[in-house]
C-alpha atoms as a PDB file:
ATOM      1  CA  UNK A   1       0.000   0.000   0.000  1.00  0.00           C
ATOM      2  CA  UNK A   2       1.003   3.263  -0.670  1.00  0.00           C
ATOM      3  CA  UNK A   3       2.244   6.016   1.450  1.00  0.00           C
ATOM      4  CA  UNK A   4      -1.007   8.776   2.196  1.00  0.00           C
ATOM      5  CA  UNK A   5       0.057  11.709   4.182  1.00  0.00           C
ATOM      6  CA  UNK A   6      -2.158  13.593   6.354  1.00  0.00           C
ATOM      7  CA  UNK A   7      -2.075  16.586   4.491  1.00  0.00           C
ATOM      8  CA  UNK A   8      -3.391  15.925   1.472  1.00  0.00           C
ATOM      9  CA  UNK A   9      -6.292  14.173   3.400  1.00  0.00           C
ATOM     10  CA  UNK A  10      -8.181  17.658   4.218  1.00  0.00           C
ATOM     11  CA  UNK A  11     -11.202  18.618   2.254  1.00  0.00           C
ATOM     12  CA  UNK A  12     -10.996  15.139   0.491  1.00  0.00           C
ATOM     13  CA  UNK A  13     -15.046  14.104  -0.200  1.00  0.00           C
ATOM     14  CA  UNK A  14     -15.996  11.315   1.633  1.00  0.00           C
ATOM     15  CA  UNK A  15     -18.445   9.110   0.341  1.00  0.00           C
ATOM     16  CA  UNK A  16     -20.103   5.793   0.849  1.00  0.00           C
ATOM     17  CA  UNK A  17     -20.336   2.947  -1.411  1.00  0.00           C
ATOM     18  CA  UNK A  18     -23.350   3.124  -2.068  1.00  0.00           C
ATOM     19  CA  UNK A  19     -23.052   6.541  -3.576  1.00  0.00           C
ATOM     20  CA  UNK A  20     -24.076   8.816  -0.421  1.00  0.00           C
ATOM     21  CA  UNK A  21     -21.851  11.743  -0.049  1.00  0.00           C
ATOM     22  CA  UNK A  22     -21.029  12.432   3.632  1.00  0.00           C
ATOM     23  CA  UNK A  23     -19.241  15.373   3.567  1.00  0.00           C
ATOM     24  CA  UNK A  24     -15.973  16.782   3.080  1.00  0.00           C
ATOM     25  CA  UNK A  25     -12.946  15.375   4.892  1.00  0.00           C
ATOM     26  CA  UNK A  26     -12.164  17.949   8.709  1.00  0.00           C
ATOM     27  CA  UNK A  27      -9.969  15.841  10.460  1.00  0.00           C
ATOM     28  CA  UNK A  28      -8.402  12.894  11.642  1.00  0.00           C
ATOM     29  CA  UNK A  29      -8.356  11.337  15.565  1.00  0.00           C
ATOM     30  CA  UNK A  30      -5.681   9.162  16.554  1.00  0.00           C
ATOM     31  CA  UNK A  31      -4.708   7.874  20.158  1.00  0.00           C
ATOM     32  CA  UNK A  32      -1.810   9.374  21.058  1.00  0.00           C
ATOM     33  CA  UNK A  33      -0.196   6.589  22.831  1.00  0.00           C
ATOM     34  CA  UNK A  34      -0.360   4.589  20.283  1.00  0.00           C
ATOM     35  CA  UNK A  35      -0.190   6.483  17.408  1.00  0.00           C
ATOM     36  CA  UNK A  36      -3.136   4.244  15.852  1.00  0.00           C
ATOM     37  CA  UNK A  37      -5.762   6.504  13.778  1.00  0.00           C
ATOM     38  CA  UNK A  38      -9.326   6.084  15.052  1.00  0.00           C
ATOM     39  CA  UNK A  39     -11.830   8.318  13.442  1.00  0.00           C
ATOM     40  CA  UNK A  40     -12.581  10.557  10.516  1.00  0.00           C
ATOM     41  CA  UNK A  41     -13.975  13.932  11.316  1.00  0.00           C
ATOM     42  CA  UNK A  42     -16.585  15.091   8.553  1.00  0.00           C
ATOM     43  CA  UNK A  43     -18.030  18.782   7.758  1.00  0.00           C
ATOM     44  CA  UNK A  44     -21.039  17.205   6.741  1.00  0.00           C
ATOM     45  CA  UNK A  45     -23.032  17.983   3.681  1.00  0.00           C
ATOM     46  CA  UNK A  46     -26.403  18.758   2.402  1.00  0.00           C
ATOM     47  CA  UNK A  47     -28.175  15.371   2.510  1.00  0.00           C
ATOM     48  CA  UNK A  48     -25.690  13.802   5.079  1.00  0.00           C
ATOM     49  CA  UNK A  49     -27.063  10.228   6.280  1.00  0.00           C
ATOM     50  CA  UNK A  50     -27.945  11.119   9.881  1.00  0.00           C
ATOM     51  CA  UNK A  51     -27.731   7.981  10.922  1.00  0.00           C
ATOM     52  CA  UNK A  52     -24.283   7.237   9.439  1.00  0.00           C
ATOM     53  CA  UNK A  53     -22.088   7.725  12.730  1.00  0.00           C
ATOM     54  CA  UNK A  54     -22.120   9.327  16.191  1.00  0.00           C
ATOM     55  CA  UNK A  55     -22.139  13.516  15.913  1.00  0.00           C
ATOM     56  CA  UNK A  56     -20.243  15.729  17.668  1.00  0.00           C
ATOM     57  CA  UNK A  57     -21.315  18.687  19.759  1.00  0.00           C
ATOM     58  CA  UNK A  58     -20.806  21.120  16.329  1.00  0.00           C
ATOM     59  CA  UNK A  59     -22.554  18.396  14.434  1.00  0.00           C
ATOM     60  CA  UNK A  60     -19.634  17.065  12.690  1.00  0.00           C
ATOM     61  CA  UNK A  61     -19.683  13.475  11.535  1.00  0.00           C
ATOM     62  CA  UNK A  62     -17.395  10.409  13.733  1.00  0.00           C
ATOM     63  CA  UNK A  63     -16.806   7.817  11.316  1.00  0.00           C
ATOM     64  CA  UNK A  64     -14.111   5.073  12.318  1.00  0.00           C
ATOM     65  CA  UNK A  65     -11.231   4.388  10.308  1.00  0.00           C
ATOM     66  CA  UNK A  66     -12.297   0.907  10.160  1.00  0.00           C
ATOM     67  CA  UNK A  67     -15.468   1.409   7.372  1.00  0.00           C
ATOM     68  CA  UNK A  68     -12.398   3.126   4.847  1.00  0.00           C
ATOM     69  CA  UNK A  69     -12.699   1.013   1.650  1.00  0.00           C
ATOM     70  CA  UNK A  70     -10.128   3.348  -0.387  1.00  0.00           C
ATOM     71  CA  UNK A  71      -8.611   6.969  -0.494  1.00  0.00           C
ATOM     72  CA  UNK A  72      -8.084   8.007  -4.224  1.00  0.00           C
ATOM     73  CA  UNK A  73      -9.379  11.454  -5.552  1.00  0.00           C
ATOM     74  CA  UNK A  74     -12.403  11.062  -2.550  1.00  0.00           C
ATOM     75  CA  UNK A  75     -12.513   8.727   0.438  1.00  0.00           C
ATOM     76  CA  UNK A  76     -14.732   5.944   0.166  1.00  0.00           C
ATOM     77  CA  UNK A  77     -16.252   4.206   3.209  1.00  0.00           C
ATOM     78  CA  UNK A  78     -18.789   1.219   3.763  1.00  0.00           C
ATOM     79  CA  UNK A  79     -22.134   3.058   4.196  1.00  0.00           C
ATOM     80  CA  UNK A  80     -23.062   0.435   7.171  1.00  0.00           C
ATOM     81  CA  UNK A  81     -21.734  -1.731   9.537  1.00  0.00           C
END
């Protein structure tokens, strides 16, 4: 697999496989013992599944790293668990 560095990860679309757009890439969560990455943090969009992942208090989307299918041009994720 190929090197992806966090920087070019920011404002990257995320969407699911089954087509719904989530939003646009905020940030990443990692745990800092570790160094392990945990979560994607998503500026959600207009039509933004609502019941796609927790959200936080500024109603950004928590998905976990775990649903990432790919990262090309967008970031694709499984749409459900």
């Amino acid at each position: 697999m190929s090197e992806i560095f966090a920087r070019d990860l920011g404002g990257k679309r995320v969407v699911g496989t089954d087509g719904k757009i989530f939003g646009r890439l905020h940030t990443v969560t990692m745990d800092p013992e570790s160094g392990a990455l945990l979560d994607l943090v998503v500026e959600p969009g207009d039509g933004s599944p609502r019941s796609a992942s927790e959200r936080s208090d500024d109603d950004r989307l928590w998905v976990p790293v775990d649903r990432i299918e790919t990262v090309k041009d967008q970031i694709i994720i499984r749409s459900s668990r």
